[in-house]
C-alpha atoms as a PDB file:
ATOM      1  CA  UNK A   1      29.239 -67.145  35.528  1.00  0.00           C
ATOM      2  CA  UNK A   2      31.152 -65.440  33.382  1.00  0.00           C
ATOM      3  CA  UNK A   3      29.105 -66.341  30.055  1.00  0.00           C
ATOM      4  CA  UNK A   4      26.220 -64.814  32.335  1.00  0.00           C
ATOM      5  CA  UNK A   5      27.945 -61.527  32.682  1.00  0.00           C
ATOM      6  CA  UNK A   6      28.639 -61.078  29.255  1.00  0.00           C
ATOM      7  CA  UNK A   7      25.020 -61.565  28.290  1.00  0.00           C
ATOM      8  CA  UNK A   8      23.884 -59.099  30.621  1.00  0.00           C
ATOM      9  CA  UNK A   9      26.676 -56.945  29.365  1.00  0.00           C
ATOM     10  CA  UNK A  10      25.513 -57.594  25.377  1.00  0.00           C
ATOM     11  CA  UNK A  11      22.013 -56.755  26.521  1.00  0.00           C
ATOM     12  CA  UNK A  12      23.015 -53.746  28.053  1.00  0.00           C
ATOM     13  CA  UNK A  13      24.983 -52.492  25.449  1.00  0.00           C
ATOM     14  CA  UNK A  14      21.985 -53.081  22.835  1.00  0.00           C
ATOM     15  CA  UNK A  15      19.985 -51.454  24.998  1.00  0.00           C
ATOM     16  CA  UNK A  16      21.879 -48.391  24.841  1.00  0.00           C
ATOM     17  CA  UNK A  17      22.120 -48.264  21.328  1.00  0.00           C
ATOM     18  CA  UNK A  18      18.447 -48.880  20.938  1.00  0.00           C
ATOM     19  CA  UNK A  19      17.966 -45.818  22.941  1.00  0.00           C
ATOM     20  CA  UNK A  20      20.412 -43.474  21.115  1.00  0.00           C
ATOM     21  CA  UNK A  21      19.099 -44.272  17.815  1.00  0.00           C
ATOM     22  CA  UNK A  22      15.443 -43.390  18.939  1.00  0.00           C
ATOM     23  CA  UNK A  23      16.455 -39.921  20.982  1.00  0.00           C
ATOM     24  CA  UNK A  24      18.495 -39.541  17.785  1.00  0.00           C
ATOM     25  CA  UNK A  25      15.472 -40.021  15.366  1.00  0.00           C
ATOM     26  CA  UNK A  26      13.256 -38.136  17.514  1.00  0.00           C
ATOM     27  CA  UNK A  27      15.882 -34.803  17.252  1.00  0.00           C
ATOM     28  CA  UNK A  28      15.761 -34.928  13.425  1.00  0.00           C
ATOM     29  CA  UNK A  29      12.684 -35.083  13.322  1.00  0.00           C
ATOM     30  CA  UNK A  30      10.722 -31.904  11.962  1.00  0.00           C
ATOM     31  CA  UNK A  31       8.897 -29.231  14.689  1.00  0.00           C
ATOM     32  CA  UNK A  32       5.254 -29.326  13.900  1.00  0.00           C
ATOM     33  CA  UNK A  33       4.106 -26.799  11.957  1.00  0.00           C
ATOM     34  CA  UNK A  34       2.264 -23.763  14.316  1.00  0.00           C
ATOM     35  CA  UNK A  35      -1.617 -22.614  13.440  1.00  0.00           C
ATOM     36  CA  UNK A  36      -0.159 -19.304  12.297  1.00  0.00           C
ATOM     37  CA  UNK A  37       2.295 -21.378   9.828  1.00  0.00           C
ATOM     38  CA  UNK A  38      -0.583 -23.590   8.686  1.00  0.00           C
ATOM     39  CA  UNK A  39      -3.197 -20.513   8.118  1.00  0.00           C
ATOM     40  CA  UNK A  40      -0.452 -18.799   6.272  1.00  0.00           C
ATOM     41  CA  UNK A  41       0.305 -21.451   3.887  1.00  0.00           C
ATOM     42  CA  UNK A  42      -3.272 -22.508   3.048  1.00  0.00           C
ATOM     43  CA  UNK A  43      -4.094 -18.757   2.542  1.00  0.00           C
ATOM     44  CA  UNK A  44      -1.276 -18.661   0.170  1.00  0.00           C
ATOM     45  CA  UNK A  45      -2.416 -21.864  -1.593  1.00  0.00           C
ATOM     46  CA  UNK A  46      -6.169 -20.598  -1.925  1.00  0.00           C
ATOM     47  CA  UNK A  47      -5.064 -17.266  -3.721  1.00  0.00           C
ATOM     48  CA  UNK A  48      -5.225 -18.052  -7.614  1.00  0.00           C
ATOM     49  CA  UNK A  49      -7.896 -18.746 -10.267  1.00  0.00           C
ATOM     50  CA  UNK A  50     -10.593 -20.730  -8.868  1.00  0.00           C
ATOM     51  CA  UNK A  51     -12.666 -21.221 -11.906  1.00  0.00           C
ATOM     52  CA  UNK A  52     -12.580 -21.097 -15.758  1.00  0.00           C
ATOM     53  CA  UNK A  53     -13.104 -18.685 -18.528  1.00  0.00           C
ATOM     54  CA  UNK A  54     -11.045 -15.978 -17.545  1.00  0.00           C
ATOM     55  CA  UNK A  55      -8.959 -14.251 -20.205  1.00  0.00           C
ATOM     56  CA  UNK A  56      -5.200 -14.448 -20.432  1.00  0.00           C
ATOM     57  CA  UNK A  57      -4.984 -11.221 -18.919  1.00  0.00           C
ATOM     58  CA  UNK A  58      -7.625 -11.198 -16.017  1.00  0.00           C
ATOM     59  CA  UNK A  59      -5.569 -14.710 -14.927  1.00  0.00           C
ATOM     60  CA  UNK A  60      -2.419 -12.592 -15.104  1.00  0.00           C
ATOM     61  CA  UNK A  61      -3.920 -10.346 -13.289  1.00  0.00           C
ATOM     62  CA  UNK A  62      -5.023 -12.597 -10.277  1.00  0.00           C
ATOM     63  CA  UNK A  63      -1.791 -14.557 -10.103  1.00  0.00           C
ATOM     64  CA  UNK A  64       0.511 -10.790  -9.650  1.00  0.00           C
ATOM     65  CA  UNK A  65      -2.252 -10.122  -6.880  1.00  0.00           C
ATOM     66  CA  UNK A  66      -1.774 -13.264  -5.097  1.00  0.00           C
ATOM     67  CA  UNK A  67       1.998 -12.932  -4.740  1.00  0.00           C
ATOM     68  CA  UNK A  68       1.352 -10.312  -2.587  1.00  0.00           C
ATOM     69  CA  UNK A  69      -0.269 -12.264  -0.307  1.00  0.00           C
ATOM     70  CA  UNK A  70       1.260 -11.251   3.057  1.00  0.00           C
ATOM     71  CA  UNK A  71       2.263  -7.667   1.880  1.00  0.00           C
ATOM     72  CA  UNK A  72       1.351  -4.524   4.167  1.00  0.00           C
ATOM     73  CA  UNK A  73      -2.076  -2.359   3.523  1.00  0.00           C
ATOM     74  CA  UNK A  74      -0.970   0.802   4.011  1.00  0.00           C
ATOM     75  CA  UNK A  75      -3.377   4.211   2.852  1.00  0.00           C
ATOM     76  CA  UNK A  76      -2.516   4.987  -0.742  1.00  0.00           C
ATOM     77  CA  UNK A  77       0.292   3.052  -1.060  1.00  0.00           C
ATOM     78  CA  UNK A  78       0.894   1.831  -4.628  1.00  0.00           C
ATOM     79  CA  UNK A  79       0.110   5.076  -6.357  1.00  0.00           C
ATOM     80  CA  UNK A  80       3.389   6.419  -7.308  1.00  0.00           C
ATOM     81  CA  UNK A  81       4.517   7.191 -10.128  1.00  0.00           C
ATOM     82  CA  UNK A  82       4.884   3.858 -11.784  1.00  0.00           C
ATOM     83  CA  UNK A  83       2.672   0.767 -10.262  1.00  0.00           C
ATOM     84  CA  UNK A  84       4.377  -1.243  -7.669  1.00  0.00           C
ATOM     85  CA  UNK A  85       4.395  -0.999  -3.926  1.00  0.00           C
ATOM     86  CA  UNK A  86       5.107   2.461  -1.817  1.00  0.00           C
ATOM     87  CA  UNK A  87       5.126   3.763   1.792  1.00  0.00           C
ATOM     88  CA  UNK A  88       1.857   4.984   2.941  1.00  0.00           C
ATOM     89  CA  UNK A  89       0.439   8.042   3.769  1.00  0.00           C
ATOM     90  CA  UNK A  90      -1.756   9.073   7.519  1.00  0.00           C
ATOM     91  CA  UNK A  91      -5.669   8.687   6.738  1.00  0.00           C
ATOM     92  CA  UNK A  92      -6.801  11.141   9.253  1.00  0.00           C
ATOM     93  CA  UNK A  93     -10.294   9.410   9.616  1.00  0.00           C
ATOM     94  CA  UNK A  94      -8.570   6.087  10.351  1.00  0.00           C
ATOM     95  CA  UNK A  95      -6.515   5.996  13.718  1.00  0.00           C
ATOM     96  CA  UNK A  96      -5.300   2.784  12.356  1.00  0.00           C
ATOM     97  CA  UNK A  97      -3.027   4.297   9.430  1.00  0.00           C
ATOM     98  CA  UNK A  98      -0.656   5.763  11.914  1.00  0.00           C
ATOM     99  CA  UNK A  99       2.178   3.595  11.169  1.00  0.00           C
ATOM    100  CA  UNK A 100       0.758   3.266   7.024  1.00  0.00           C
ATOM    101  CA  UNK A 101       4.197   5.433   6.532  1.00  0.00           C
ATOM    102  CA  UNK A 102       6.642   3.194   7.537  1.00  0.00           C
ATOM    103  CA  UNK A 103       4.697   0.217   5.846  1.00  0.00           C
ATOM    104  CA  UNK A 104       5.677  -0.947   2.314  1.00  0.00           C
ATOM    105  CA  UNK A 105       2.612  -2.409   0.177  1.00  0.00           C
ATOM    106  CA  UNK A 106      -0.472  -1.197  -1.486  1.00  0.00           C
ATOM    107  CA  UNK A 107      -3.914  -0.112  -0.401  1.00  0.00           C
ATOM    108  CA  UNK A 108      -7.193  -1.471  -2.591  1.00  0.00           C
ATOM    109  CA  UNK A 109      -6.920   0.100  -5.505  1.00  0.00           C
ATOM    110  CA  UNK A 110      -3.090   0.499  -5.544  1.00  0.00           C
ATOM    111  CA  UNK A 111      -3.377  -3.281  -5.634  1.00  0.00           C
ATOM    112  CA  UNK A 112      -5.385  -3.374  -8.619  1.00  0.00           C
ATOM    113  CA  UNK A 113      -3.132  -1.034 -10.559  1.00  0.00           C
ATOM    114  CA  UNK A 114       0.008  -3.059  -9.633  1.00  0.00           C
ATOM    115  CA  UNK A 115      -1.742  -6.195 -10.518  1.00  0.00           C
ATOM    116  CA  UNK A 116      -3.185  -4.875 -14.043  1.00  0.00           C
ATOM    117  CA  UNK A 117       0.294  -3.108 -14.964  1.00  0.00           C
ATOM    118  CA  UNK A 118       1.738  -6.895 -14.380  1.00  0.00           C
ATOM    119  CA  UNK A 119      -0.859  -8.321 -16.401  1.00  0.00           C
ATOM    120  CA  UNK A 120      -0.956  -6.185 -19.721  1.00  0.00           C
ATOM    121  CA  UNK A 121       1.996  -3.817 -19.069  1.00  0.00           C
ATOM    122  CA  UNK A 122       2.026   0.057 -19.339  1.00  0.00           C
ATOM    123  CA  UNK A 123      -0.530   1.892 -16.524  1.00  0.00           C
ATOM    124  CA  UNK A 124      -4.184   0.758 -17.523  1.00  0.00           C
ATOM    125  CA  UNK A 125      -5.709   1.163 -14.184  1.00  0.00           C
ATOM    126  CA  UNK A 126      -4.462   4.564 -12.815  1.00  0.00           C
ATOM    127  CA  UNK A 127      -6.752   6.455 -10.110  1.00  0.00           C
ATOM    128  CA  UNK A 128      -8.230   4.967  -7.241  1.00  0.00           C
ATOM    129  CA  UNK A 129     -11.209   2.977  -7.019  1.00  0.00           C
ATOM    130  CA  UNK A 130     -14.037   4.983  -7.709  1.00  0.00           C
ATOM    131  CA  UNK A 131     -11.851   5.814 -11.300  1.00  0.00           C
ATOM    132  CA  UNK A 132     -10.804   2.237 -11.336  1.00  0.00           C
ATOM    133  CA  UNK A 133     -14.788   0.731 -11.320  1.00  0.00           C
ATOM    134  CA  UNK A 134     -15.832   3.228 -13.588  1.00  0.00           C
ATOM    135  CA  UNK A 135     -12.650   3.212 -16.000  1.00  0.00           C
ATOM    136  CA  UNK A 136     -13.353   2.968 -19.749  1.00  0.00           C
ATOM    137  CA  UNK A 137     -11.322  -0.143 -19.986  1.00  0.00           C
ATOM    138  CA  UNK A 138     -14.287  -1.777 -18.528  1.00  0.00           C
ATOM    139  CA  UNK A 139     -15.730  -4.544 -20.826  1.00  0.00           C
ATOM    140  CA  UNK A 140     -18.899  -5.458 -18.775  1.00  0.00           C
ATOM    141  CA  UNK A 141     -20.684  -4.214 -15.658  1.00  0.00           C
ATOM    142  CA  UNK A 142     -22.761  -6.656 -13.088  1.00  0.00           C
ATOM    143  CA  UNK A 143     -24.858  -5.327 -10.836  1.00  0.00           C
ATOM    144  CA  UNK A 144     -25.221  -5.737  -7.188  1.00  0.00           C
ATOM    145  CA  UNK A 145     -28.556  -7.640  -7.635  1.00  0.00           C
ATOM    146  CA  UNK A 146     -26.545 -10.566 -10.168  1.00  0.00           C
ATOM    147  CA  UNK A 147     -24.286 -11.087  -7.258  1.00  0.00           C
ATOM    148  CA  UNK A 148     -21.195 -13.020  -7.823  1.00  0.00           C
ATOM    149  CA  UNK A 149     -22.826 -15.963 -10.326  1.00  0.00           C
ATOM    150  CA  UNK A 150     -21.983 -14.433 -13.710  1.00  0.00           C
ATOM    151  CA  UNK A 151     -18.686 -13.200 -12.509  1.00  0.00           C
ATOM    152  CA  UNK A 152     -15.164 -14.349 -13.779  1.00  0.00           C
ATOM    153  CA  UNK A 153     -11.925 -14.543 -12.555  1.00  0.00           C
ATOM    154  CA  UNK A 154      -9.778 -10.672 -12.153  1.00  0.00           C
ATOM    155  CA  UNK A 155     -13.261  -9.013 -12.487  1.00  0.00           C
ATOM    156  CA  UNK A 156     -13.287  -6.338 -10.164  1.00  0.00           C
ATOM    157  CA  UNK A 157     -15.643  -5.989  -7.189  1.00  0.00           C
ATOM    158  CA  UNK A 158     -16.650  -2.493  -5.729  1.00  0.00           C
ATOM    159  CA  UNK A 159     -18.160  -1.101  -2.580  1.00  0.00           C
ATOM    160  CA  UNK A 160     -19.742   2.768  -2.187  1.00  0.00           C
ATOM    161  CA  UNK A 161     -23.203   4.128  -1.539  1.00  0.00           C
ATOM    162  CA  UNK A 162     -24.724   5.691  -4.987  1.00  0.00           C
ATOM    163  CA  UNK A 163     -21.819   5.159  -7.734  1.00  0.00           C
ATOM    164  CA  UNK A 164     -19.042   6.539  -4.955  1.00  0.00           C
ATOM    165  CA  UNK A 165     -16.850   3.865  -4.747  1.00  0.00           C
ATOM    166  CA  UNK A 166     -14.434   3.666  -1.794  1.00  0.00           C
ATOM    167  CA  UNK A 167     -13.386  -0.244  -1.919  1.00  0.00           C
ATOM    168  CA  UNK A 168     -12.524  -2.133  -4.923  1.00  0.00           C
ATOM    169  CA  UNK A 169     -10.967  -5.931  -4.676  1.00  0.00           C
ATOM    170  CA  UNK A 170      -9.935  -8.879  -7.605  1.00  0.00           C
ATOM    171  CA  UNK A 171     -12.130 -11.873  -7.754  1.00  0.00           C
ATOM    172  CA  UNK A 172     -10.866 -15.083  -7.426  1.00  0.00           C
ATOM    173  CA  UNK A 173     -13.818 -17.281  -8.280  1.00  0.00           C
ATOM    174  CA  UNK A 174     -15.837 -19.877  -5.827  1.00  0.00           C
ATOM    175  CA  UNK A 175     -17.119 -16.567  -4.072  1.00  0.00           C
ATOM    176  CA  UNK A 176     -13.384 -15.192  -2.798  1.00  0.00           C
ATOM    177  CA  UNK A 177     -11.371 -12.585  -3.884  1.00  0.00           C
ATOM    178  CA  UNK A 178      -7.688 -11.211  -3.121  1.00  0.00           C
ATOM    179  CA  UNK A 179      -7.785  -7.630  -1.095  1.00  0.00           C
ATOM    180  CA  UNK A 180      -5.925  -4.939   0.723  1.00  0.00           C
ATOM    181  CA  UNK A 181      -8.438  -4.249   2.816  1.00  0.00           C
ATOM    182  CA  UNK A 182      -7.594  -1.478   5.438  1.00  0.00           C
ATOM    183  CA  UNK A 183      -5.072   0.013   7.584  1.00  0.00           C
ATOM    184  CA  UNK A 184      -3.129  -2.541  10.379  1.00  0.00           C
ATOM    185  CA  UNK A 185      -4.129  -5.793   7.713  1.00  0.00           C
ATOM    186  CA  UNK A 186      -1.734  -7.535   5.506  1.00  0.00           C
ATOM    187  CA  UNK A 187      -3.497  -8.369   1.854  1.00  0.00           C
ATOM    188  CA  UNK A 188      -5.272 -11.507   2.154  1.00  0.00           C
ATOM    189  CA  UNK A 189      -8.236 -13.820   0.710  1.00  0.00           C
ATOM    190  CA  UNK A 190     -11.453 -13.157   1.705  1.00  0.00           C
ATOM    191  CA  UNK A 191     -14.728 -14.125   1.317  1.00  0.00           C
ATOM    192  CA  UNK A 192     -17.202 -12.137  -1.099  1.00  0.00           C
ATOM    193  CA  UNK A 193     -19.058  -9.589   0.907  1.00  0.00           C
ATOM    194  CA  UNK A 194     -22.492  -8.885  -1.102  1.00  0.00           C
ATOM    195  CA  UNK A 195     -24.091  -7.627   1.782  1.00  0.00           C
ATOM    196  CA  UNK A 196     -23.786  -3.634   2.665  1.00  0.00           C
ATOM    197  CA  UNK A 197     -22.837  -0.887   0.239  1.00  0.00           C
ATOM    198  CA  UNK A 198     -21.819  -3.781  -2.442  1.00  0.00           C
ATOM    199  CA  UNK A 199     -21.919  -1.632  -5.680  1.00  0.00           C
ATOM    200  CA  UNK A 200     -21.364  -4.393  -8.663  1.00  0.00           C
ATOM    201  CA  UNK A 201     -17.960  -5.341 -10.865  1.00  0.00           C
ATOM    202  CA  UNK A 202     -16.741  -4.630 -13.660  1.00  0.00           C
ATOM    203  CA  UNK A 203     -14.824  -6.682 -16.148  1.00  0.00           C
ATOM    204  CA  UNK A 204     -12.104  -5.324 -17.593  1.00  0.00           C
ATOM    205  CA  UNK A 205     -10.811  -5.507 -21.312  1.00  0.00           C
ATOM    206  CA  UNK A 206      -8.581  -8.425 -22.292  1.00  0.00           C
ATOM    207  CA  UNK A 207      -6.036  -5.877 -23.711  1.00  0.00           C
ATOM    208  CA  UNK A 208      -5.380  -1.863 -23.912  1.00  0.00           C
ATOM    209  CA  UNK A 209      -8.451  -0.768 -26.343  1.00  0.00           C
ATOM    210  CA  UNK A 210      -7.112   1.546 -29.327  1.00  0.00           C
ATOM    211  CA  UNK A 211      -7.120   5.360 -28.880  1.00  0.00           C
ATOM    212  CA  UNK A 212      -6.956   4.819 -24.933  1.00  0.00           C
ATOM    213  CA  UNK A 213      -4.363   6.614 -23.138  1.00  0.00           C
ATOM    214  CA  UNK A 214      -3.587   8.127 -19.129  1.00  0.00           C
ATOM    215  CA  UNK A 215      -4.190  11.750 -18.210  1.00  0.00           C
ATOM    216  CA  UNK A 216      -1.487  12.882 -15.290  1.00  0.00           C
ATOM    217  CA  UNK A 217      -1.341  15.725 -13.142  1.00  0.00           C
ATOM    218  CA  UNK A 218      -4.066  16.555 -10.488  1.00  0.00           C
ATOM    219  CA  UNK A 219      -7.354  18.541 -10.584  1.00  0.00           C
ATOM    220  CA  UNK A 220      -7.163  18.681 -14.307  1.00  0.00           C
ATOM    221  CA  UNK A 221     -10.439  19.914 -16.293  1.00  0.00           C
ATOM    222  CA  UNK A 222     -11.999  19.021 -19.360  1.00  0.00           C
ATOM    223  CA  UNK A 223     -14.104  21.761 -21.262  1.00  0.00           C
ATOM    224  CA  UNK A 224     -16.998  21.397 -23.332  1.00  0.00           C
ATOM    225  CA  UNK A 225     -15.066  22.706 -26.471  1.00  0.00           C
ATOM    226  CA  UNK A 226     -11.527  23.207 -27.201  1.00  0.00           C
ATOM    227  CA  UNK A 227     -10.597  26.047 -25.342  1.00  0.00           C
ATOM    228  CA  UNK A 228     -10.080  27.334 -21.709  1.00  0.00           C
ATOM    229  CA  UNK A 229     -12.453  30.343 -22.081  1.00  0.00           C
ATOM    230  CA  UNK A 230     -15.527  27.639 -22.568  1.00  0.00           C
ATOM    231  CA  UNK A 231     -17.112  25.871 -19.422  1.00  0.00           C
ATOM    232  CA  UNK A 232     -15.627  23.321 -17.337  1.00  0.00           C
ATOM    233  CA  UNK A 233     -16.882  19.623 -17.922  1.00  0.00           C
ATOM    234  CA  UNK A 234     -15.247  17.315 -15.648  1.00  0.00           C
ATOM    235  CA  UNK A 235     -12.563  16.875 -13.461  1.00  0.00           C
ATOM    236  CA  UNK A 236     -10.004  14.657 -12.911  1.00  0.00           C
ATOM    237  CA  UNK A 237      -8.448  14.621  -9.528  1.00  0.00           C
ATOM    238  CA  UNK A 238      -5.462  12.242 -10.492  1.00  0.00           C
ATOM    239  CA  UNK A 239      -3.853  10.082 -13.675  1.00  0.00           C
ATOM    240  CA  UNK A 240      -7.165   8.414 -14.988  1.00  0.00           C
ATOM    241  CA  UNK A 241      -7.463   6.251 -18.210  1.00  0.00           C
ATOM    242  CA  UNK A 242      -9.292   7.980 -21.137  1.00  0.00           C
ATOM    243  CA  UNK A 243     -10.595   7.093 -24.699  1.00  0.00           C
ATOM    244  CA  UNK A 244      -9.499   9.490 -26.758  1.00  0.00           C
ATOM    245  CA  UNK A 245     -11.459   9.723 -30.028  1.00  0.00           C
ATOM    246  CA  UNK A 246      -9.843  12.443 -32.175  1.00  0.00           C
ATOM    247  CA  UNK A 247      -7.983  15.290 -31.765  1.00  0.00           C
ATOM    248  CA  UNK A 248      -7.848  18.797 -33.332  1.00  0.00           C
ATOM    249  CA  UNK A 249      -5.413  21.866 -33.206  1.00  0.00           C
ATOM    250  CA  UNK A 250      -7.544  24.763 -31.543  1.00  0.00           C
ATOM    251  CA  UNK A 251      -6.336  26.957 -28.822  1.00  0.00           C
ATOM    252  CA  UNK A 252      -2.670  27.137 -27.678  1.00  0.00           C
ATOM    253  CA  UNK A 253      -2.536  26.564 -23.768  1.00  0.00           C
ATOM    254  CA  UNK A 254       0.905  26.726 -21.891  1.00  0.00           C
ATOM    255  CA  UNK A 255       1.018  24.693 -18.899  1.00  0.00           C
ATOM    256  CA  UNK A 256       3.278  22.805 -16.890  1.00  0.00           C
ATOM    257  CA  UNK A 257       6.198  24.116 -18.956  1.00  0.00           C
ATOM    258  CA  UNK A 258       4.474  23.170 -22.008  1.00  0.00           C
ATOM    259  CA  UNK A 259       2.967  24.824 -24.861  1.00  0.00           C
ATOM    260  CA  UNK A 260       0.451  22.966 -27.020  1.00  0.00           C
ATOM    261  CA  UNK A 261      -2.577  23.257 -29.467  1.00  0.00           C
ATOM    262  CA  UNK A 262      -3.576  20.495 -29.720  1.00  0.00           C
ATOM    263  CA  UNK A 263      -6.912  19.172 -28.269  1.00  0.00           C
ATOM    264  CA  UNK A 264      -8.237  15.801 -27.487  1.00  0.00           C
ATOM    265  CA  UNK A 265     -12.409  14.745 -27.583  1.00  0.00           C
ATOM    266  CA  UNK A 266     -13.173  12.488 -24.685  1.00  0.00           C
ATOM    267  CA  UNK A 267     -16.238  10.325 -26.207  1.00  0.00           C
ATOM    268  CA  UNK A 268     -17.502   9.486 -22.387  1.00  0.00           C
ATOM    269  CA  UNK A 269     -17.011  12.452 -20.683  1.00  0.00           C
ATOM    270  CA  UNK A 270     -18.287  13.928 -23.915  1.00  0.00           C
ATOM    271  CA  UNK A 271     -15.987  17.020 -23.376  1.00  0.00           C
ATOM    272  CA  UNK A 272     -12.739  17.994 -24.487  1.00  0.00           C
ATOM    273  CA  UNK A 273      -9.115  18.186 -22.751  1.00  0.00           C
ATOM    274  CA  UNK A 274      -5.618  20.029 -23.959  1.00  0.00           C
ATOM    275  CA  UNK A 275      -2.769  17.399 -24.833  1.00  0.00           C
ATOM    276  CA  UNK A 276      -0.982  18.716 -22.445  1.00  0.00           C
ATOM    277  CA  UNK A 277      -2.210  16.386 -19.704  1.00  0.00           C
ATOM    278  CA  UNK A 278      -2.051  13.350 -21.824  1.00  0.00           C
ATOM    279  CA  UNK A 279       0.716  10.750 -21.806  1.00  0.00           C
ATOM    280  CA  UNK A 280       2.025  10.845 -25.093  1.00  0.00           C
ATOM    281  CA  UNK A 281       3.419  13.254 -27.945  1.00  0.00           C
ATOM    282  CA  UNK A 282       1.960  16.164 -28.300  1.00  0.00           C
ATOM    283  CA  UNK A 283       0.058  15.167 -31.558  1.00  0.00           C
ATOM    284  CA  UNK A 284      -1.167  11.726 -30.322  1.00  0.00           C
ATOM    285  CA  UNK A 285      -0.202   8.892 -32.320  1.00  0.00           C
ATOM    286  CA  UNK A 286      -2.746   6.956 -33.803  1.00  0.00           C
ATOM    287  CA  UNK A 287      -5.452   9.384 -33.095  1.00  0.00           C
ATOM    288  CA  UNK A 288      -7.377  10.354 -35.868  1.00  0.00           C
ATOM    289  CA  UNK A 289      -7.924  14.385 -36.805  1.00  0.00           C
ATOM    290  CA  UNK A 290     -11.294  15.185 -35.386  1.00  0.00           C
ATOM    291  CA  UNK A 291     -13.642  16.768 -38.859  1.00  0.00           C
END
């Protein structure tokens, strides 16, 4: 009898131990991950170059978008005065953008500026998207019609009605791209949308072309020759990237606490703007004398 008891006792006693060690293993185990954890992580993992020939700096490009995956949209955030992410501003068409000022990140085109400036240094994006898509820094242009086939990695997509561009995202290759999209989003990878007002993209220069510099200021105007009294040519409503193709000493304008006589020619706007408003010394360096 009593060899019986202490077999049931031994029994027992395993028993017990069996059970701790599995309500023990079952504790350490890891929670299983949640949808919104999953979705997360393979958004994060599908943000990068998704197919070859890219330059150096276009994959540079993509990879400083994609580590904002998760970062705030917020209306015309990443526009101040060096690239990088801001507080927003109120869109009054967009109910949405109420809160954009208390949200750190970037809007579209503040996006691609941040994610250029990381690429090639300096500012060679400035501007928002319309400037961005029609920036001289642009190698090549695709058309709506080519969709995304002959496109590359870090080209730039663009959306507006008749060359007024009010969207602009970073392709990513196998028909996504990396955007901050609007107001109440977070920036994220989305598919290519050809459909719409689907303008084209542009692909931009591997590096900083010579004789290309930043205006700054706002609602600055070229003229069509060296000198205030002539005609306005264009204007530029913010910083936008210029090729400068000579300069000249001509008129002496004071502005902005400066005084300067200096004069640059803008080849594409075919027009000419006061030093001044360009980033630089006030005799540009490397800029040849205009004959």
């Amino acid at each position: 009898m009593a060899m019986r008891r202490a077999a049931v006792a031994a029994v027992m006693v395993l028993t017990l131990l069996t059970t701790w060690a599995g309500a023990h293993h079952a504790t350490a185990a890891p929670a299983p991950k949640t949808a919104k954890t999953t979705k997360a992580a393979q958004a994060a993992q599908a943000c990068g170059v998704l197919a070859p020939g890219a330059s150096t700096t276009a994959e540079k490009a993509v990879e400083a978008a994609c580590e904002q995956i998760g970062t705030w949209y917020t209306w015309g955030g990443g526009h101040g005065q060096q690239p990088g992410p801001t507080y927003g501003q109120v869109d009054p068409s967009d109910p949405d953008s109420a809160h954009d000022p208390e949200r750190l990140g970037f809007d579209c085109s503040g996006l691609v500026r941040y994610a250029y400036h990381r690429a090639v240094g300096g500012d060679p994006l400035p501007g928002n998207a319309h400037h961005q898509f029609h920036s001289p820094q642009a190698q090549q242009r695709f058309t709506a019609a080519q969709g995304t086939a002959p496109l590359l990695p870090g080209d730039l997509l663009a959306w507006g009605p008749g060359g007024s561009i009010h969207h602009i995202a970073i392709y990513l290759g196998a028909g996504k791209m990396v955007e901050a999209r609007e107001s109440g989003t977070r920036i994220t990878v989305s598919d290519v949308r050809l459909g719409g007002d689907y303008a084209g993209a542009v692909r931009i220069a591997p590096a900083t072309a010579p004789g290309t510099f930043s205006t700054w200021g706002t609602d600055v105007w070229t003229h069509e020759e060296p000198s205030t009294d002539s005609p306005r040519a264009h204007r530029f409503p913010g910083p936008t990237t210029v090729r400068v193709d000579c300069q000249k000493h001509a008129q002496s304008v004071t502005a902005e606490g400066y005084t300067n006589d200096a004069w640059s020619y803008l080849p594409e706007y075919g027009s000419w703007i006061t030093n001044i408003y360009i980033k630089g010394a006030a005799w540009l360096d490397g800029v040849p004398t205009c004959p």
